[in-house]
C-alpha atoms as a PDB file:
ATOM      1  CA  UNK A   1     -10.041  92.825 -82.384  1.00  0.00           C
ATOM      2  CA  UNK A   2     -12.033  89.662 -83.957  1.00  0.00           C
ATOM      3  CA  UNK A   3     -10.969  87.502 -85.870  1.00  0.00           C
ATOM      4  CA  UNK A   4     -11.542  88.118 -90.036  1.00  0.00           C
ATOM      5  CA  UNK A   5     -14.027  86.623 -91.654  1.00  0.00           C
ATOM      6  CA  UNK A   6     -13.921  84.184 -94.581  1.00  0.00           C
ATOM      7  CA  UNK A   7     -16.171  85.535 -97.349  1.00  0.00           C
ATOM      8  CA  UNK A   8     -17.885  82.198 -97.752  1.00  0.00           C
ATOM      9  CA  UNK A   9     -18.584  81.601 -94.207  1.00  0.00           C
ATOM     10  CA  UNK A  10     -20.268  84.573 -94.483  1.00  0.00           C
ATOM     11  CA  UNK A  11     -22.459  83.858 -97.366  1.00  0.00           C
ATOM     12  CA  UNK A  12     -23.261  80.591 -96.187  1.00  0.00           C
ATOM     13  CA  UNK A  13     -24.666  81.877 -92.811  1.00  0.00           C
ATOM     14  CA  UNK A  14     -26.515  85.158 -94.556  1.00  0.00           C
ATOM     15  CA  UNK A  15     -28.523  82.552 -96.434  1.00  0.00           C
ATOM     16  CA  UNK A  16     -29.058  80.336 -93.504  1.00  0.00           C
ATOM     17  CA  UNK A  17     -32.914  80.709 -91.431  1.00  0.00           C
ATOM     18  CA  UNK A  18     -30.699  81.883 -88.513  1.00  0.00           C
ATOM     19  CA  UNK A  19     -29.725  85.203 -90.187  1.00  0.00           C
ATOM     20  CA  UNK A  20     -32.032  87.398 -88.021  1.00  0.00           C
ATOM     21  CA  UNK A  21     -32.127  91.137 -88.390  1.00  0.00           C
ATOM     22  CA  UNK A  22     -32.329  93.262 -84.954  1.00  0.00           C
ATOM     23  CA  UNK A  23     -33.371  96.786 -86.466  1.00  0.00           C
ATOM     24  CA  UNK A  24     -33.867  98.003 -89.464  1.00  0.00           C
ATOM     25  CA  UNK A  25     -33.096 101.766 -91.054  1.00  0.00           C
ATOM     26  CA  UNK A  26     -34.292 103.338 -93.911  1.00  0.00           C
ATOM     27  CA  UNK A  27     -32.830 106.882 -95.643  1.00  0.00           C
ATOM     28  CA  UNK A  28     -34.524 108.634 -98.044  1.00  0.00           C
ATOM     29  CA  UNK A  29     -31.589 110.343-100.098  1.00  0.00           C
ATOM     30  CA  UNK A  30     -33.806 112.639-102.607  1.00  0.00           C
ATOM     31  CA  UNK A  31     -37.355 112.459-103.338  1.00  0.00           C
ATOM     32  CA  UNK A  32     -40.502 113.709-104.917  1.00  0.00           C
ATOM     33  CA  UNK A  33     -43.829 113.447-103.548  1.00  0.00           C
ATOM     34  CA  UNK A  34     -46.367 115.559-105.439  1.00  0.00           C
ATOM     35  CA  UNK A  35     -49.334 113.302-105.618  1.00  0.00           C
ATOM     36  CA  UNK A  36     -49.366 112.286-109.257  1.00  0.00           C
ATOM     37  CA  UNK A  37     -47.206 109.221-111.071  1.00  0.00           C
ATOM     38  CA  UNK A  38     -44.067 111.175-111.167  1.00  0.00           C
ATOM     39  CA  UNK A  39     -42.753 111.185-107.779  1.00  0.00           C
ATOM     40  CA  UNK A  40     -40.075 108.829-107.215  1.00  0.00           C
ATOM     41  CA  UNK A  41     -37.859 108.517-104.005  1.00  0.00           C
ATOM     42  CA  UNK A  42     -34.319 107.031-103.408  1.00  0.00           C
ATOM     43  CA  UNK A  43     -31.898 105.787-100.621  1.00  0.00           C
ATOM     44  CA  UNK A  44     -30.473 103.328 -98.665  1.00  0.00           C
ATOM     45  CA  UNK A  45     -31.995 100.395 -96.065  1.00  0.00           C
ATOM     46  CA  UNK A  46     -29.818  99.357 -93.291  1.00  0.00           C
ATOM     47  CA  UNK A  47     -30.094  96.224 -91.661  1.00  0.00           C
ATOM     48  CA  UNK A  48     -28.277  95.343 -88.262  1.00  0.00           C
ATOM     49  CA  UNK A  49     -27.924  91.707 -87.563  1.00  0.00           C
ATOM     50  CA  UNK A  50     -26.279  89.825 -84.380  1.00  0.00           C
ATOM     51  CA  UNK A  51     -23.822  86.888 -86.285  1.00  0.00           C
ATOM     52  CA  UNK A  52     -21.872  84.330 -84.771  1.00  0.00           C
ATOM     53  CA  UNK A  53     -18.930  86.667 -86.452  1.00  0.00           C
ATOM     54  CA  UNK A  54     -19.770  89.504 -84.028  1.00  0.00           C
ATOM     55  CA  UNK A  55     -22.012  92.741 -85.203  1.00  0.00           C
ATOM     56  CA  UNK A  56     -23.216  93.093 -88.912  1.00  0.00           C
ATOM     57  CA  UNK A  57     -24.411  96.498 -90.648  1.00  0.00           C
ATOM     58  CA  UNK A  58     -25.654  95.629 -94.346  1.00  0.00           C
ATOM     59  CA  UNK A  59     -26.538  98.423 -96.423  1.00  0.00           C
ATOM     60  CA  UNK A  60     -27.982  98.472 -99.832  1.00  0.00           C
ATOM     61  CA  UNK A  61     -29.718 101.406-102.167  1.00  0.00           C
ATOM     62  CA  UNK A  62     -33.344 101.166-103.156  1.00  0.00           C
ATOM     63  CA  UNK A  63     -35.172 103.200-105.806  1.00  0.00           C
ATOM     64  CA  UNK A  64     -39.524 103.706-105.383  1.00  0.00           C
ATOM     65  CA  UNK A  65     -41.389 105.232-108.273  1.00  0.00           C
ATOM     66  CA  UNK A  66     -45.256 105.815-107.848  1.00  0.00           C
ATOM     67  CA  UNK A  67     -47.745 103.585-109.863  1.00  0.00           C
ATOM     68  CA  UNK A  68     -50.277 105.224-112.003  1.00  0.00           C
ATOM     69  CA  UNK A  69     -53.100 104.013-110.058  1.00  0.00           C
ATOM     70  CA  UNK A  70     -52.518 105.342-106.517  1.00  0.00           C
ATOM     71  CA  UNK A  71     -53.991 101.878-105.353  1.00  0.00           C
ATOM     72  CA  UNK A  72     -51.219 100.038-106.200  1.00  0.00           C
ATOM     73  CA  UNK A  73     -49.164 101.999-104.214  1.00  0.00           C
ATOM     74  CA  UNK A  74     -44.851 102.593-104.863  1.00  0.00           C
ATOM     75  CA  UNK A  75     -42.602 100.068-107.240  1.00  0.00           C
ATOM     76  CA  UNK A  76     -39.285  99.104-104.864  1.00  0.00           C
ATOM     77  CA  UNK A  77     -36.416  98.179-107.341  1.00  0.00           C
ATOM     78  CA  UNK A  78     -32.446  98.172-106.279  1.00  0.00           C
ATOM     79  CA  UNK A  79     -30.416 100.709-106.975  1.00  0.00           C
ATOM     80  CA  UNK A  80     -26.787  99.266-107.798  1.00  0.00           C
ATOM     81  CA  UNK A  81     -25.135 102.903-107.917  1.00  0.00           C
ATOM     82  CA  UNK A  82     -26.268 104.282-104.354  1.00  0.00           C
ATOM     83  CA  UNK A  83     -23.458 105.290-102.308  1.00  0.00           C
ATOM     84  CA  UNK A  84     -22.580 103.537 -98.982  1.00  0.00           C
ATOM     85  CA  UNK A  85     -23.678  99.657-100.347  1.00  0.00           C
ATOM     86  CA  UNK A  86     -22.267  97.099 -98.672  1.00  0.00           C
ATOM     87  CA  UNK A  87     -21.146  95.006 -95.385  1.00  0.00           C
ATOM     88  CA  UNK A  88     -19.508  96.463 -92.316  1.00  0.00           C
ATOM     89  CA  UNK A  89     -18.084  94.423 -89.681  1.00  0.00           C
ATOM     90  CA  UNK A  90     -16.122  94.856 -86.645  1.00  0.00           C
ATOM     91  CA  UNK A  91     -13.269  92.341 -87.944  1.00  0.00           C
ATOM     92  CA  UNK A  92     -13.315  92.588 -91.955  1.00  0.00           C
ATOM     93  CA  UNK A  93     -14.031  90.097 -94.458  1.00  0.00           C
ATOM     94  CA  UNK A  94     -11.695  87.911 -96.695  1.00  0.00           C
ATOM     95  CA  UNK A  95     -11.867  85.851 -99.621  1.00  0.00           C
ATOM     96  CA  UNK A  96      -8.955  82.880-100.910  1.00  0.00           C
ATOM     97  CA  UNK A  97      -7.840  83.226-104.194  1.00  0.00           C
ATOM     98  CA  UNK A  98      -5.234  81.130-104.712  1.00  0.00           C
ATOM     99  CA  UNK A  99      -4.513  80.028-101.703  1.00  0.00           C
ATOM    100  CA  UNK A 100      -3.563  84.264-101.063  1.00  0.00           C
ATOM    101  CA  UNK A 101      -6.039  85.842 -98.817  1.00  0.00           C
ATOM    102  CA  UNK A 102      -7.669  89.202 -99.831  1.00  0.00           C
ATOM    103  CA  UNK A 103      -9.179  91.728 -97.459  1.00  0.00           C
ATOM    104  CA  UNK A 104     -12.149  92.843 -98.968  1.00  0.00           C
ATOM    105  CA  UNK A 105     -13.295  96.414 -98.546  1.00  0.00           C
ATOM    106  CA  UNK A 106     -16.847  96.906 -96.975  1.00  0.00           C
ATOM    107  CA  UNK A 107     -18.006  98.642 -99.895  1.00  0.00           C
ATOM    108  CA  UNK A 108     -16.360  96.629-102.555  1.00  0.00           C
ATOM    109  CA  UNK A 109     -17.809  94.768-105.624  1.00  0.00           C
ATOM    110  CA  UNK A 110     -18.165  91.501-103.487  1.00  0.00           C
ATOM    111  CA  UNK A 111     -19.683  92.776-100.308  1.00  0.00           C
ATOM    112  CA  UNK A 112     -21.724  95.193-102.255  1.00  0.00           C
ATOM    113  CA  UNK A 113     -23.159  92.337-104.112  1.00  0.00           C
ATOM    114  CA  UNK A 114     -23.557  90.136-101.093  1.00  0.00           C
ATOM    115  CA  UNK A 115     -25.713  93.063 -99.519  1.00  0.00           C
ATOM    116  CA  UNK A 116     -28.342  92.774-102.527  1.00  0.00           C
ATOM    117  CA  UNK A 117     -28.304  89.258-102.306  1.00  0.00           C
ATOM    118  CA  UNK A 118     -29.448  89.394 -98.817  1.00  0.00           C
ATOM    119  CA  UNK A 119     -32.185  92.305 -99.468  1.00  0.00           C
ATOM    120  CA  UNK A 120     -33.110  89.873-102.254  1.00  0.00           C
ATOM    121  CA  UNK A 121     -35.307  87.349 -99.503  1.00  0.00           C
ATOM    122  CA  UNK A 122     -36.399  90.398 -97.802  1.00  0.00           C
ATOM    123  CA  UNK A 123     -39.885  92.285 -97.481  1.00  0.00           C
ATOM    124  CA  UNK A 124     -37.827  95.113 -99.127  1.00  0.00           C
ATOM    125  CA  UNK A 125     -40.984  96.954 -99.947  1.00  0.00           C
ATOM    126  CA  UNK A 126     -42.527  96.530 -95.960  1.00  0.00           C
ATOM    127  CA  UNK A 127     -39.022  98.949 -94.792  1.00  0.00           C
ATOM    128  CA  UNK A 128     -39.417 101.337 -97.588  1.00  0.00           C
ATOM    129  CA  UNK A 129     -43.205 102.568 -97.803  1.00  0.00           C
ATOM    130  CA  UNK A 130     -43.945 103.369 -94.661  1.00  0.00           C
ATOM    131  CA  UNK A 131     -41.526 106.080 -95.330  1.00  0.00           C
ATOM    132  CA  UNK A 132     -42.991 107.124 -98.400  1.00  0.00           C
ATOM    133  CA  UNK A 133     -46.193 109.494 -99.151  1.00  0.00           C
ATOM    134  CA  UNK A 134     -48.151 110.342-101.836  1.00  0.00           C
END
């Protein structure tokens, strides 16, 4: 098993240049695609990433709503409430708090968080619309 991984090593290297994602998946959890401005969609987008801390899954819900010009194509926004949010890793992740350390659940407040704030410097949109139809 590898060895756990501090919570701030781990932001500090997500918002480093050499955090590079290896695939990409996107779900579509419910949807509605009749053609007009009503349809929305709604899931989650997966990314897998190779870290110096071994294999990384972060996972984050999304939310797409049609514009009222076709043209302009779908709005992306996050969706804090989807199910499944978070960071997975083959070792877990800890944080200090008072000099006690405190495994943190993959799917927890913090790591739930951290996921968003990765998505946040991502083409969110480029992952999501391709999947999506009018």
């Amino acid at each position: 098993m590898s060895k756990p991984i501090d919570f701030d090593a781990l932001v500090a290297w997500l918002a480093s240049p050499s955090a590079c994602i290896l695939a990409v998946s996107t779900t579509i959890n419910k949807r509605r695609f009749h053609g007009n401005d009503k349809d929305f969609a709604h899931g989650t987008v997966e990314a897998h990433l190779d870290s110096p801390f071994g294999p990384l899954r972060i996972t984050s819900g999304w939310s797409a709503f049609s514009q009222p010009n076709p043209v302009s194509g779908w709005y992306i926004e996050p969706r804090p409430d989807a199910k499944g949010q978070g960071i997975v890793t083959g070792a877990g992740v800890f944080m200090v708090d008072e000099g006690e350390k405190i495994h943190l659940e993959s799917n927890g407040e913090e790591l739930a968080s951290l996921a968003w704030d990765f998505w946040s410097y991502q083409d969110l949109a480029s992952h999501i619309c391709q999947h999506l139809s009018r």
